[in-house]
Protein backbone atom coordinates (compact mmCIF):
# COMPACT_ATOMS: atom_id res chain seq x y z
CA UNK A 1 13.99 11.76 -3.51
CA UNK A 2 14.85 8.14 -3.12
CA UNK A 3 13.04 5.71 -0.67
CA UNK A 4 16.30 5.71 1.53
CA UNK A 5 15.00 9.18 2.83
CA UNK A 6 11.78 8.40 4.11
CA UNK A 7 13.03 5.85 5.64
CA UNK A 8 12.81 6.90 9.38
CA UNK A 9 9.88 8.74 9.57
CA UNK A 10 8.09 5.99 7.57
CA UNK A 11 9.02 3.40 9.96
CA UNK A 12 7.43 5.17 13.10
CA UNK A 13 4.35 6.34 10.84
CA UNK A 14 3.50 2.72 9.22
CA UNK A 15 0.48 0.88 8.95
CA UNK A 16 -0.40 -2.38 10.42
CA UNK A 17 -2.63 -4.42 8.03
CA UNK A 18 -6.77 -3.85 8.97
CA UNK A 19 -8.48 -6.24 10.49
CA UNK A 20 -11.31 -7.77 8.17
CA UNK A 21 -13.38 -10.17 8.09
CA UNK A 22 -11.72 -12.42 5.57
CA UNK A 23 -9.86 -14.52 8.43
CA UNK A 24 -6.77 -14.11 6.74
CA UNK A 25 -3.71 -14.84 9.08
CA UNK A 26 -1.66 -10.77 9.65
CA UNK A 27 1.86 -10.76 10.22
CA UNK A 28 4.53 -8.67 10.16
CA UNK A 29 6.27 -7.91 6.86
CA UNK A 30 9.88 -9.17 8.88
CA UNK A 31 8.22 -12.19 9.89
CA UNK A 32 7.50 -13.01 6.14
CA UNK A 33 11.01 -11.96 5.07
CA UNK A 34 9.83 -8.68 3.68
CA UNK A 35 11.55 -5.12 4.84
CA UNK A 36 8.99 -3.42 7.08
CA UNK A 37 11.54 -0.33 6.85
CA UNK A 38 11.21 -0.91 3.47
CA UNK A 39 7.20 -1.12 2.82
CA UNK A 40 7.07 2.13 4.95
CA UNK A 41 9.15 4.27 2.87
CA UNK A 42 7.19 3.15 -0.04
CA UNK A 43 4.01 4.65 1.63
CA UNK A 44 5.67 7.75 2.49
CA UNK A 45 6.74 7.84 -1.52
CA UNK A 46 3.58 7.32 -2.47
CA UNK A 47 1.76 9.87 -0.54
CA UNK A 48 3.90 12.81 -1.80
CA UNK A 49 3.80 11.30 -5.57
CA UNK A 50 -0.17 12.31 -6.10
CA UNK A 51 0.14 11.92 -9.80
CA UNK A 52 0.97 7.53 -9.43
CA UNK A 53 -3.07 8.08 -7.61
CA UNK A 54 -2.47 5.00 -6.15
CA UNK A 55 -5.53 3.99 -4.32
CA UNK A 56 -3.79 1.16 -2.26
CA UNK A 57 -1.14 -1.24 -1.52
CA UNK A 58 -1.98 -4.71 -0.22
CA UNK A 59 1.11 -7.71 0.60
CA UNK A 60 0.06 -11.18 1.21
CA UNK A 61 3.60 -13.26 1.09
CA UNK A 62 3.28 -17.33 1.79
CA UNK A 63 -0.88 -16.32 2.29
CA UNK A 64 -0.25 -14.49 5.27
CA UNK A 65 -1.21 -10.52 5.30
CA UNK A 66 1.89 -8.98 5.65
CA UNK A 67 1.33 -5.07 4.51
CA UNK A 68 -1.74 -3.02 3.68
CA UNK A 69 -2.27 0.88 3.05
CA UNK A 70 -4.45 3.17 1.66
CA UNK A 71 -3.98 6.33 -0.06
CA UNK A 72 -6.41 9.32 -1.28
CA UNK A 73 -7.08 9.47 -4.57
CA UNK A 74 -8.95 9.84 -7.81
CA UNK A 75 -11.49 7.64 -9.15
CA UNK A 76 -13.62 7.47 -12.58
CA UNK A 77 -15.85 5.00 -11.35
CA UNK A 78 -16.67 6.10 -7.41
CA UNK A 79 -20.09 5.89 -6.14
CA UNK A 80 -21.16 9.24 -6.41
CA UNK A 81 -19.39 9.81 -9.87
CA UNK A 82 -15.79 10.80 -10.82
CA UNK A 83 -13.95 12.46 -7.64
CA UNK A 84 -11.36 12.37 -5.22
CA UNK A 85 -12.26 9.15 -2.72
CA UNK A 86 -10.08 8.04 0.72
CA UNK A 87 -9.82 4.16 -0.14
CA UNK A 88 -9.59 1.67 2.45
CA UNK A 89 -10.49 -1.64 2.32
CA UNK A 90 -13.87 -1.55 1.55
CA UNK A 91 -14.03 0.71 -1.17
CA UNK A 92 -15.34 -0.32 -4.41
CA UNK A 93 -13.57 1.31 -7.26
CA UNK A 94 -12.05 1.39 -10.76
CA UNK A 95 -9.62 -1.63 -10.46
CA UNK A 96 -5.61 -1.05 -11.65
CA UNK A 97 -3.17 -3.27 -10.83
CA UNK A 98 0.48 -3.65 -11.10
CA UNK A 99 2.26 -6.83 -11.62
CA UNK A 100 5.25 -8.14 -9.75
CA UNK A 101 7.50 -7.45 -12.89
CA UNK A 102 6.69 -4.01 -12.60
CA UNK A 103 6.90 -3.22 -8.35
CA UNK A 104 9.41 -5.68 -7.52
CA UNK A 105 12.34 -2.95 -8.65
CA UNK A 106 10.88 -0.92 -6.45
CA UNK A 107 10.57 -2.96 -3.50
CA UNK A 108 14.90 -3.85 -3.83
CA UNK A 109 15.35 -0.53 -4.75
């Protein structure tokens, strides 16, 4: 199912970043030049592909906070031992990362 589909229930369901205690400046992802529409549908993607376990998405464009979700999801290193664990900011836990070769296709997709 492409991202194209999610797109309107995404947008009405989306996330605006958390406010933390890092003082870092939140925006919108428009504001930055991003697609909020976009972002959103990514989200909604994400949450119905459980096997990608990703345990969040974070955007800081021009080092403004533009986008920031959380998902549920599997962890070898959580506190209490291997499990299933609802990230969020705060969570400590078995860092992945993808680079921007590898989710900017997906964002222009």
């Amino acid at each position: 199912m492409g991202i194209a589909a999610h797109s309107s229930q995404a947008a009405t369901d989306c996330p605006s970043p958390i406010t933390s205690g890092d003082h870092r400046q939140m925006v919108t992802p428009d504001s930055v030049g991003l697609s909020t529409t976009k972002l959103c549908a990514l989200v909604a993607r994400f949450e119905e592909w459980k096997e990608a376990n990703l345990h969040g998405v974070v955007v800081v464009r021009h080092g403004k906070l533009a986008f920031e979700h959380y998902f549920r999801g599997y962890d070898l290193k959580a506190r209490t031992g291997p499990g299933i664990v609802d990230f969020n900011a705060a969570t400590t836990h078995d860092l992945r990362s993808m680079t921007i070769e590898s989710t900017l296709p997906l964002a222009w997709s």
